[in-house]
PDB file of N, CA and C in Angstrom:
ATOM      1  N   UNK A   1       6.856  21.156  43.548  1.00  0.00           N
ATOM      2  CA  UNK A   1       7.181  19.793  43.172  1.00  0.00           C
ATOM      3  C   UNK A   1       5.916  18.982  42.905  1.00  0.00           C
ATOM      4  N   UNK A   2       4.807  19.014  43.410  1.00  0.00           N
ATOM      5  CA  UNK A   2       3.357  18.353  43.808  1.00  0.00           C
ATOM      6  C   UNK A   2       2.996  18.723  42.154  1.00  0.00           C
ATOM      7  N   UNK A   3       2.960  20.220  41.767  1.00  0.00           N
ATOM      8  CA  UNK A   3       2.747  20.632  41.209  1.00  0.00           C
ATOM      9  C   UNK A   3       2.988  20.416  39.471  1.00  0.00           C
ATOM     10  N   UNK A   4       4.278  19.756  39.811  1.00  0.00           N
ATOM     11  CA  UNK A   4       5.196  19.284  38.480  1.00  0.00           C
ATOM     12  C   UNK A   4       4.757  17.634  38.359  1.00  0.00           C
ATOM     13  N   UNK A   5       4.447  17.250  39.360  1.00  0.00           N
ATOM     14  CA  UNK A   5       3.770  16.036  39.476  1.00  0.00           C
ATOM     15  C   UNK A   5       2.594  15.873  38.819  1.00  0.00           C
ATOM     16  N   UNK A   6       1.753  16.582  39.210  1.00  0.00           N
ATOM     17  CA  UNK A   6       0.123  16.276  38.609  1.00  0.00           C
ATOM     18  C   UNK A   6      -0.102  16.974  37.271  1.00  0.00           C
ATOM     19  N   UNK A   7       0.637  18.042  37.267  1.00  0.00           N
ATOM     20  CA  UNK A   7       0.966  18.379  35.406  1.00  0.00           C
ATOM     21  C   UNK A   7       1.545  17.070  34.690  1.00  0.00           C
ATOM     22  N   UNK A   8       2.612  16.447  34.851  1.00  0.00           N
ATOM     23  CA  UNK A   8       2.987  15.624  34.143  1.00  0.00           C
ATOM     24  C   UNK A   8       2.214  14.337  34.065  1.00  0.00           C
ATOM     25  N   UNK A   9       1.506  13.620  35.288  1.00  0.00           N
ATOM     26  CA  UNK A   9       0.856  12.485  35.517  1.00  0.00           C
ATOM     27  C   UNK A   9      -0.521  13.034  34.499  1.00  0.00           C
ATOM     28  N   UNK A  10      -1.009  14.341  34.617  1.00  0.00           N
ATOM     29  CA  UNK A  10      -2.230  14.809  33.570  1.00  0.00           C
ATOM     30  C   UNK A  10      -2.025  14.600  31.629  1.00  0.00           C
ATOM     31  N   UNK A  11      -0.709  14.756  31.768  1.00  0.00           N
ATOM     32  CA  UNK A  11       0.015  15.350  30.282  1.00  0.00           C
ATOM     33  C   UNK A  11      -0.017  14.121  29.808  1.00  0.00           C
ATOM     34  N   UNK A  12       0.648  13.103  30.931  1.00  0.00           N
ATOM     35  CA  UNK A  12       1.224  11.520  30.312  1.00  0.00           C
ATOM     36  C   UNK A  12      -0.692  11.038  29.868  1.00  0.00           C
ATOM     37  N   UNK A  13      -1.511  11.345  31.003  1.00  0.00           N
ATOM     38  CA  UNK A  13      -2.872  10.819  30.903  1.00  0.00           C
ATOM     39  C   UNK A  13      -3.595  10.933  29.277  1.00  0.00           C
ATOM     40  N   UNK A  14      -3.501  12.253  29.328  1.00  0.00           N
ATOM     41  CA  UNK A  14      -3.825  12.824  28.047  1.00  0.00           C
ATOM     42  C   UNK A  14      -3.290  12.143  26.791  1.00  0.00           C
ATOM     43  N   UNK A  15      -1.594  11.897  27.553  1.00  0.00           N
ATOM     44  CA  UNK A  15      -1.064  11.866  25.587  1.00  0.00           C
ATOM     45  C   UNK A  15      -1.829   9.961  25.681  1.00  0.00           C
ATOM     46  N   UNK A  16      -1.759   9.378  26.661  1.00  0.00           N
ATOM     47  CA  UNK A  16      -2.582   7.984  26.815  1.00  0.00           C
ATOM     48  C   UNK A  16      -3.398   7.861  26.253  1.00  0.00           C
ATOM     49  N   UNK A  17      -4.483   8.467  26.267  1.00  0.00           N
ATOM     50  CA  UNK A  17      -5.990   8.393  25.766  1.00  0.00           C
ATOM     51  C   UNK A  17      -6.110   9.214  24.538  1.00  0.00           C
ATOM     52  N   UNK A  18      -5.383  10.015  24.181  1.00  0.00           N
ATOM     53  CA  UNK A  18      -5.137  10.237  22.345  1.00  0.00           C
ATOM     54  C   UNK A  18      -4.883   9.407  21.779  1.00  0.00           C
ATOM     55  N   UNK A  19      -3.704   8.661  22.070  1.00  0.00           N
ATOM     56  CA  UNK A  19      -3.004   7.763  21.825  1.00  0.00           C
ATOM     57  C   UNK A  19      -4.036   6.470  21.538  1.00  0.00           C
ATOM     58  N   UNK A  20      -4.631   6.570  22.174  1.00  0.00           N
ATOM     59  CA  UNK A  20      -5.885   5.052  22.225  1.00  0.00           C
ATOM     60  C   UNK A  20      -6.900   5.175  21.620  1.00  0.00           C
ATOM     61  N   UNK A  21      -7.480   6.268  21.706  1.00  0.00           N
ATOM     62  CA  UNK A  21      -8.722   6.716  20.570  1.00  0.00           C
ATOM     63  C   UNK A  21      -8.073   7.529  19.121  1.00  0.00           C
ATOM     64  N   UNK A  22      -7.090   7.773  18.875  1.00  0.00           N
ATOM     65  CA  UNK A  22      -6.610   7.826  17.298  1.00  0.00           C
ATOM     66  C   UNK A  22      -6.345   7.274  16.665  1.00  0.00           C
ATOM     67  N   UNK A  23      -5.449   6.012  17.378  1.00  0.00           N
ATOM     68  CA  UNK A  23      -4.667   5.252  16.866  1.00  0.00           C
ATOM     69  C   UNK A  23      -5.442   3.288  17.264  1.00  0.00           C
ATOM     70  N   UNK A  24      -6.097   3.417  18.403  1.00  0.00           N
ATOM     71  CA  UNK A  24      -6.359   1.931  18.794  1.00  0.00           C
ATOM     72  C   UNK A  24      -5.593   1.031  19.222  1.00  0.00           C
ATOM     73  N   UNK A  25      -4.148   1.815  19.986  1.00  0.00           N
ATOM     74  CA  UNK A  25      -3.702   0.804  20.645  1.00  0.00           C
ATOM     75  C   UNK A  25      -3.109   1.349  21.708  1.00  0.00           C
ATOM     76  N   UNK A  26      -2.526   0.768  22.686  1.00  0.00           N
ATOM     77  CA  UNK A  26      -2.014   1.426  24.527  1.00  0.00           C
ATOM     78  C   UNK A  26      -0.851   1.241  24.129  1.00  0.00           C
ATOM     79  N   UNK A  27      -0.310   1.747  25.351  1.00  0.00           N
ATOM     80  CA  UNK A  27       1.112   1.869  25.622  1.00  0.00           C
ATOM     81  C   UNK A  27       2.238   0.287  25.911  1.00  0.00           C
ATOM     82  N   UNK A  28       0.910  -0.513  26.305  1.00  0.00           N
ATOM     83  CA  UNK A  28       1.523  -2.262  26.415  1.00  0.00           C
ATOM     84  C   UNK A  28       1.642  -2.717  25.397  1.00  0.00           C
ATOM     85  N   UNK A  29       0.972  -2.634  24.583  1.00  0.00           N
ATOM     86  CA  UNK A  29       1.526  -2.941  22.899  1.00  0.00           C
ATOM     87  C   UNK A  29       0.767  -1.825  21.673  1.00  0.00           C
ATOM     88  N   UNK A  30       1.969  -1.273  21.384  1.00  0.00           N
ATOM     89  CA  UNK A  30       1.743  -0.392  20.483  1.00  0.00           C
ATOM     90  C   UNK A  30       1.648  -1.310  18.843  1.00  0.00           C
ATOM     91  N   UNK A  31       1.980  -0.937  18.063  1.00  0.00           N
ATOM     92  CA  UNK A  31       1.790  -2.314  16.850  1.00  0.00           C
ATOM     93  C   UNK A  31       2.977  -2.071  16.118  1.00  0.00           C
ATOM     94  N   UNK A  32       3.471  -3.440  15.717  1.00  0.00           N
ATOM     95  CA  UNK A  32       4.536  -3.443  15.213  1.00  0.00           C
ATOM     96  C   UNK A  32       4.580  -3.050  13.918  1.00  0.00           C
ATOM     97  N   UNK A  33       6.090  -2.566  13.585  1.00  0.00           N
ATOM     98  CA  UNK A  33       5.892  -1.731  12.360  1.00  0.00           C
ATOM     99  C   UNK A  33       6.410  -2.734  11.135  1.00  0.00           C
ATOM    100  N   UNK A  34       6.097  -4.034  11.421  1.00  0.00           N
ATOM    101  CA  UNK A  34       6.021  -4.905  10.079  1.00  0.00           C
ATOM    102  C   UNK A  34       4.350  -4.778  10.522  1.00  0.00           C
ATOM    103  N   UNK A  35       3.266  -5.122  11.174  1.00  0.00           N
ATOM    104  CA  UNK A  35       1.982  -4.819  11.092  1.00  0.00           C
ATOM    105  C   UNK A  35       1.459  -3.852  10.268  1.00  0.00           C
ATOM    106  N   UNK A  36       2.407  -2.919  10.122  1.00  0.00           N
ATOM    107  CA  UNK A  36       1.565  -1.884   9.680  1.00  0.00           C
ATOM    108  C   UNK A  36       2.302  -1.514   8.320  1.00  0.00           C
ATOM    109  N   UNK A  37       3.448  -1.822   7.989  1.00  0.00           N
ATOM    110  CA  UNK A  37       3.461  -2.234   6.684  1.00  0.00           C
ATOM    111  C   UNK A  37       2.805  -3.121   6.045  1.00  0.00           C
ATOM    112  N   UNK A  38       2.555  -4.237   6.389  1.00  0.00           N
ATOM    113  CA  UNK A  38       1.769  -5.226   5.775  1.00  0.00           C
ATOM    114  C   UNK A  38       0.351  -4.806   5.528  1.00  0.00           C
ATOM    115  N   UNK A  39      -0.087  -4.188   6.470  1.00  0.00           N
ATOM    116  CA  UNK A  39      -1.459  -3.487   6.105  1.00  0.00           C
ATOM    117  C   UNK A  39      -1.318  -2.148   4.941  1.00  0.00           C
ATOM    118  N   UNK A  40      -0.252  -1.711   4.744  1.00  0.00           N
ATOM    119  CA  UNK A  40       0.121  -0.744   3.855  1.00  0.00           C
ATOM    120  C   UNK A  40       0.251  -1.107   2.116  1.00  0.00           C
ATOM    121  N   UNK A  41       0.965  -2.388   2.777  1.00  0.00           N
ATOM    122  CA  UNK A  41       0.862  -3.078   1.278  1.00  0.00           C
ATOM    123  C   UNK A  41      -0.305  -4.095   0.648  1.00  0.00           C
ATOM    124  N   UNK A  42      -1.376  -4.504   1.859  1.00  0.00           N
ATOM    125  CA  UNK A  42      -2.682  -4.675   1.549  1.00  0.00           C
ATOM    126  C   UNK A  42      -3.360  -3.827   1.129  1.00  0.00           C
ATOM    127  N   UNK A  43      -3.211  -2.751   0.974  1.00  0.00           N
ATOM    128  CA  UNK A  43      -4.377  -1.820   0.626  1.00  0.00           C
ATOM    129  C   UNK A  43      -3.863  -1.569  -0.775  1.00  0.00           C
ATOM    130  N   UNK A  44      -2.799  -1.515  -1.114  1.00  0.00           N
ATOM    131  CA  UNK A  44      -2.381  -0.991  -2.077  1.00  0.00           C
ATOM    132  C   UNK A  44      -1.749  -2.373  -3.550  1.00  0.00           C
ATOM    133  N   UNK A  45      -2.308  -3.328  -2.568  1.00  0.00           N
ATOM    134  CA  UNK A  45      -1.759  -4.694  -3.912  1.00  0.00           C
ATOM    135  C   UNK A  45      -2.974  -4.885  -4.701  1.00  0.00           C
ATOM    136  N   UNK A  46      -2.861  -4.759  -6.298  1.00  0.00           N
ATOM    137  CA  UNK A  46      -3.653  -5.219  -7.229  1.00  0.00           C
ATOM    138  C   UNK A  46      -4.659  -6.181  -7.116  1.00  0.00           C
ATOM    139  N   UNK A  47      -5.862  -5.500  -8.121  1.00  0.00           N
ATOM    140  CA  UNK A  47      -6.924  -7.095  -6.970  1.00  0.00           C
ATOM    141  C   UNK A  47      -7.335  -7.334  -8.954  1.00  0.00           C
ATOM    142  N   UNK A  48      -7.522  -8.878  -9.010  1.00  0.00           N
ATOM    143  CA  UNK A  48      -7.411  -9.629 -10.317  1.00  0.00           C
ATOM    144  C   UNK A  48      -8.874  -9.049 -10.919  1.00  0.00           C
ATOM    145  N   UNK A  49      -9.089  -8.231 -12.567  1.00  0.00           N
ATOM    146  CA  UNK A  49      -9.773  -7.829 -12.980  1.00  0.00           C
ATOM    147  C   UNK A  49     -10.964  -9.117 -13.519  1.00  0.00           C
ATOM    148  N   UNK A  50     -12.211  -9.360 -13.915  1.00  0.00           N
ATOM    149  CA  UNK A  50     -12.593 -10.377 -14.407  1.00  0.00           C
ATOM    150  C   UNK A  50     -12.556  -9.947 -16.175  1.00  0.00           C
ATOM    151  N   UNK A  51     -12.368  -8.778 -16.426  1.00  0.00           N
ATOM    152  CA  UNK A  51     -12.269  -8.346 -17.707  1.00  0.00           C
ATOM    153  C   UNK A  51     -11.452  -8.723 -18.152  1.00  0.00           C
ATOM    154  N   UNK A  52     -10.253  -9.217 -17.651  1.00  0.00           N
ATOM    155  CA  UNK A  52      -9.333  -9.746 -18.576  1.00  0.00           C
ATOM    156  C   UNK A  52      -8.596 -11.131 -18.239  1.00  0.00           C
ATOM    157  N   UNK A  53      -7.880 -11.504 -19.295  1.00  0.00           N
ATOM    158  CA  UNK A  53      -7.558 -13.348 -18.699  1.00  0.00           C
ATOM    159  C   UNK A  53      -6.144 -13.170 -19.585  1.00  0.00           C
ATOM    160  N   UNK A  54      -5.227 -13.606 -18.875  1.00  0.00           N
ATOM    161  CA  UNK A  54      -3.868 -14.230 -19.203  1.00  0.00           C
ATOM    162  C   UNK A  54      -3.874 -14.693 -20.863  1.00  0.00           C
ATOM    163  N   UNK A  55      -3.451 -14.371 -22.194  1.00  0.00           N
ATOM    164  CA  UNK A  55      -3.280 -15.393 -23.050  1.00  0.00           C
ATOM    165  C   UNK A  55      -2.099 -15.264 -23.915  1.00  0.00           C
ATOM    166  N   UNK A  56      -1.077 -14.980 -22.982  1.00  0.00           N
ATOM    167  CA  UNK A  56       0.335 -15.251 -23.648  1.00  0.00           C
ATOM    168  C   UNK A  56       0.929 -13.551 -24.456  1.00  0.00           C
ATOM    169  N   UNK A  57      -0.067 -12.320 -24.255  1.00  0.00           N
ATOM    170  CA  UNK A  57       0.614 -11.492 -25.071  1.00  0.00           C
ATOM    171  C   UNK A  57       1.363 -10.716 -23.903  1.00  0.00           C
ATOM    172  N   UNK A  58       2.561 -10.170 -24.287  1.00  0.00           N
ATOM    173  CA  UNK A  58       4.094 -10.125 -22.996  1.00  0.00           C
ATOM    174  C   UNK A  58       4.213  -8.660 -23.358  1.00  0.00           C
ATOM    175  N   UNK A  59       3.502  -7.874 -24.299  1.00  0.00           N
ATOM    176  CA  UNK A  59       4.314  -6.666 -25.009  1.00  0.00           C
ATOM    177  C   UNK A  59       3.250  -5.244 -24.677  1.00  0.00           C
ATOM    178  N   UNK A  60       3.695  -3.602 -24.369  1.00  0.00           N
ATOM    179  CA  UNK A  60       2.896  -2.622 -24.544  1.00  0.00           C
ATOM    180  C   UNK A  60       2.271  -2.667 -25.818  1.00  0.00           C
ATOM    181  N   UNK A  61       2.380  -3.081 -27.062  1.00  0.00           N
ATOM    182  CA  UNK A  61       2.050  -2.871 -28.413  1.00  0.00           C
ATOM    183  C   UNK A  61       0.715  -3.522 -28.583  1.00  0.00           C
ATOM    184  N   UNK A  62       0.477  -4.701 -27.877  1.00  0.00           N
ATOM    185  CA  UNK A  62      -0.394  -5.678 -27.893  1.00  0.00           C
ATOM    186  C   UNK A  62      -1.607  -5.604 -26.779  1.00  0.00           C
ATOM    187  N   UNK A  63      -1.171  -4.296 -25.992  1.00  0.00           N
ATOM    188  CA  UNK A  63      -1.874  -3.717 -24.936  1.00  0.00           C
ATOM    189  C   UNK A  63      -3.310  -3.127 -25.450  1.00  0.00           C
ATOM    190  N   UNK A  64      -4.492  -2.833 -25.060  1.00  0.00           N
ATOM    191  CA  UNK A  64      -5.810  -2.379 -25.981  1.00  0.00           C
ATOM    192  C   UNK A  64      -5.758  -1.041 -24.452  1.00  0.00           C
ATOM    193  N   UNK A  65      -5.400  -0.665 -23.505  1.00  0.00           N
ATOM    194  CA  UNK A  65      -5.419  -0.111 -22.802  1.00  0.00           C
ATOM    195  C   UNK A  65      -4.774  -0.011 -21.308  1.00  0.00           C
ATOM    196  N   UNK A  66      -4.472   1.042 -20.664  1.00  0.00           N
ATOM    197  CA  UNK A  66      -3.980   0.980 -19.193  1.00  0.00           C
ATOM    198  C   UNK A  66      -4.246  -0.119 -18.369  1.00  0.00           C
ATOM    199  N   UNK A  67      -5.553  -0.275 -17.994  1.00  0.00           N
ATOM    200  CA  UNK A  67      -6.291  -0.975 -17.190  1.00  0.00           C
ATOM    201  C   UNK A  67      -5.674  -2.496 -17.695  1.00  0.00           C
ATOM    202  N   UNK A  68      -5.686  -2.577 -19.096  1.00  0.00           N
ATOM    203  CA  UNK A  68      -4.883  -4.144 -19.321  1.00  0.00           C
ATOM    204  C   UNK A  68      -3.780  -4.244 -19.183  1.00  0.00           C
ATOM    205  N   UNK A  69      -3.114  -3.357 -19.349  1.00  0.00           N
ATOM    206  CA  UNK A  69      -1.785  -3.740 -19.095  1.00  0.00           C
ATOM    207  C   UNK A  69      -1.159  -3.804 -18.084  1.00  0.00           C
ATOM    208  N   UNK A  70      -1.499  -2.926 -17.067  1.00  0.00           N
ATOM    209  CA  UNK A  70      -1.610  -3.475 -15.526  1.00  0.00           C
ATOM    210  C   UNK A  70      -2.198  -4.503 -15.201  1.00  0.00           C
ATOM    211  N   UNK A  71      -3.144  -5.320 -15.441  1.00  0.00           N
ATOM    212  CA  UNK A  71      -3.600  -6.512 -15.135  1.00  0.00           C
ATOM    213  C   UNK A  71      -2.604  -7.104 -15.267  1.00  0.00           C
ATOM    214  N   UNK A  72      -2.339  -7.324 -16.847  1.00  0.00           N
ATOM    215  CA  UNK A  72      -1.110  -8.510 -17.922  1.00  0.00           C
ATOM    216  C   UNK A  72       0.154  -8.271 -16.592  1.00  0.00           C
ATOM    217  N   UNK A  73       0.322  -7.063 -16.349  1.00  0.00           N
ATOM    218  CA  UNK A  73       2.043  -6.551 -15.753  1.00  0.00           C
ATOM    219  C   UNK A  73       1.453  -7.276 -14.389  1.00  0.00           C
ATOM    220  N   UNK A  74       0.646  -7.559 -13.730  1.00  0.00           N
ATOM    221  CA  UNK A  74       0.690  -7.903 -12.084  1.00  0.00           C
ATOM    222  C   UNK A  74       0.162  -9.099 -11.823  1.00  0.00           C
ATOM    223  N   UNK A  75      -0.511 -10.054 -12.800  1.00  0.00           N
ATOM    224  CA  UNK A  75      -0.882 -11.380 -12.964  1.00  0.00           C
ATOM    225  C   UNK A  75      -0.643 -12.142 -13.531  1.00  0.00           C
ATOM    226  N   UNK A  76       0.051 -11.672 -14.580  1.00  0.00           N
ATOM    227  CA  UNK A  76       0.167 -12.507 -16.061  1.00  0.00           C
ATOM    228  C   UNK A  76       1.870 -13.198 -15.944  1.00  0.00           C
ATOM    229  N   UNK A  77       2.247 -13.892 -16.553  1.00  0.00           N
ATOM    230  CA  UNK A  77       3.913 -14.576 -16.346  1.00  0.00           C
ATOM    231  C   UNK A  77       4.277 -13.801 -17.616  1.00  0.00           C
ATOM    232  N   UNK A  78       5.960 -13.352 -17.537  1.00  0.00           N
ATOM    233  CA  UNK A  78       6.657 -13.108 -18.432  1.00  0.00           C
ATOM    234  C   UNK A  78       6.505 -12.169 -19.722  1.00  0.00           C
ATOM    235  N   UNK A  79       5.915 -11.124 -18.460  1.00  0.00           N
ATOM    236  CA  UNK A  79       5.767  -9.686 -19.643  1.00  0.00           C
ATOM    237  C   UNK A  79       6.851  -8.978 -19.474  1.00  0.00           C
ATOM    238  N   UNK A  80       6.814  -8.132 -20.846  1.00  0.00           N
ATOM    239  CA  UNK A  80       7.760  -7.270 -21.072  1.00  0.00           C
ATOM    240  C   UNK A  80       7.543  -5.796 -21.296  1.00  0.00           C
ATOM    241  N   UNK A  81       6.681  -5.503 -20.347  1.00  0.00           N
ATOM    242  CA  UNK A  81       6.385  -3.829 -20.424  1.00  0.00           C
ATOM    243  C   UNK A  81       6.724  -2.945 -18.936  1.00  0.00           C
ATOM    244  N   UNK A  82       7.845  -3.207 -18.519  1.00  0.00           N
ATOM    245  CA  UNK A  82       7.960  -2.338 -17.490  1.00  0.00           C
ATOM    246  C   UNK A  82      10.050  -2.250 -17.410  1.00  0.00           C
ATOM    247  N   UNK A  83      10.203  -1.540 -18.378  1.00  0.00           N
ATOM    248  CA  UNK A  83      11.746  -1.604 -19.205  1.00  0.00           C
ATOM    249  C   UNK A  83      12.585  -1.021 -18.096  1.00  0.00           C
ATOM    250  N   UNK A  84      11.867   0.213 -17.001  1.00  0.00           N
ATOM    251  CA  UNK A  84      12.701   0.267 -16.058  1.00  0.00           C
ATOM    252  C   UNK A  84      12.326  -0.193 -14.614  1.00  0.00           C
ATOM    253  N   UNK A  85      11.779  -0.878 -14.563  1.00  0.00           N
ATOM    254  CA  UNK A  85      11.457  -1.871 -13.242  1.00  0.00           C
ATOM    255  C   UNK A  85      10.900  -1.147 -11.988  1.00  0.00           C
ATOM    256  N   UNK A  86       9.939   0.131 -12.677  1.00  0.00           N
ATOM    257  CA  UNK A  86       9.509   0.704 -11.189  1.00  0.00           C
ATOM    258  C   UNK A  86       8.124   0.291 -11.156  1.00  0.00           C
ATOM    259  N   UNK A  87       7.429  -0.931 -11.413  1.00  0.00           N
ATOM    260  CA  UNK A  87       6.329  -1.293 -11.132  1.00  0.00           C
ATOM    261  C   UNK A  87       5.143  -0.683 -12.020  1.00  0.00           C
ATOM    262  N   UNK A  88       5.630   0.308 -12.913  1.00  0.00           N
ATOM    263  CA  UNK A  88       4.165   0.662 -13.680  1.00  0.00           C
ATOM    264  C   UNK A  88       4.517   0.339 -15.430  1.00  0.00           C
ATOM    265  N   UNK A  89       3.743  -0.174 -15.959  1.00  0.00           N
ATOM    266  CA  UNK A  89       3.634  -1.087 -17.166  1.00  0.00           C
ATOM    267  C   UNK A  89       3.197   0.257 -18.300  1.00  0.00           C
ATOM    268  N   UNK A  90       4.139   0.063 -19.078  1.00  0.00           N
ATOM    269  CA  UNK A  90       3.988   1.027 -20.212  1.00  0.00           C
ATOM    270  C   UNK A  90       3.645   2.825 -19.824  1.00  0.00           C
ATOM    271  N   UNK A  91       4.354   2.947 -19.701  1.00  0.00           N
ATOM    272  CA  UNK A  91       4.173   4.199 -18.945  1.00  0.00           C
ATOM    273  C   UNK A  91       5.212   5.010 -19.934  1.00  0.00           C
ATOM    274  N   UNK A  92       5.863   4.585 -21.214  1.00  0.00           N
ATOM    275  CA  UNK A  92       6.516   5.809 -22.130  1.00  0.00           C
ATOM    276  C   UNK A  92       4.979   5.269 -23.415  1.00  0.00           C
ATOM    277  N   UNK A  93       4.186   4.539 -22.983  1.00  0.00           N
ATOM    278  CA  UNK A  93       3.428   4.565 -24.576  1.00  0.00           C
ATOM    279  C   UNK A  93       2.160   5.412 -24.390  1.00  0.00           C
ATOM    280  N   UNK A  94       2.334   6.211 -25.861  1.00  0.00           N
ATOM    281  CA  UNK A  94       1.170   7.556 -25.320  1.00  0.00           C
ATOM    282  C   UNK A  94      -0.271   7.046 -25.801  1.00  0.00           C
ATOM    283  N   UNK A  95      -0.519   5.732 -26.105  1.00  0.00           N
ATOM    284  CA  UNK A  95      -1.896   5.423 -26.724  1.00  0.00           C
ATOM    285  C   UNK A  95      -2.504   5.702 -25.215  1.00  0.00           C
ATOM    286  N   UNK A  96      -2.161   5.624 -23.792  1.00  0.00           N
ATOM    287  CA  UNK A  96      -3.267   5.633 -23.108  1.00  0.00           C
ATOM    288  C   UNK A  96      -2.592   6.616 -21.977  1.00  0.00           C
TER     289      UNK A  96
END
């Protein structure tokens, strides 16, 4: 019984201090999992190019490349290049 004791009090110790040096947080507050979405979607949200500036063109046709048209599609108002709404802008036009 002693035995099943200090194995488990060792095991719990262990998974403790993995737990704290992998991850950076204890067992009193672990982090909430809107925290760590939000940090998920910080890393991954568009950051504003200085190469390019807003001036009213809404269309893939009028696009000069990828890199712009993702800008135009994630900063710009009232474009029209993302026909099925999964977030990536011209993605049937083969110029790029």
């Amino acid at each position: 019984m002693i035995r099943k004791l200090v194995l488990t009090a060792i095991l719990l110790g262990a998974a403790y201090k993995y737990a704290h040096t992998q991850h950076g947080w204890s067992w009193e507050s672990p982090p909430a999992l809107e925290e760590i979405a939000a940090k998920l979607v910080a890393q991954k949200k568009p950051q504003p190019d200085d190469r390019f500036e807003c001036d009213g063109r809404r269309y893939c046709s009028q696009m000069n490349s990828r890199d712009e048209a993702e800008y135009f599609h994630h900063f710009c108002p009232d474009t029209r290049m993302d026909g099925n709404q999964n977030g990536v802008p011209c993605e049937d036009d083969t110029r790029f």
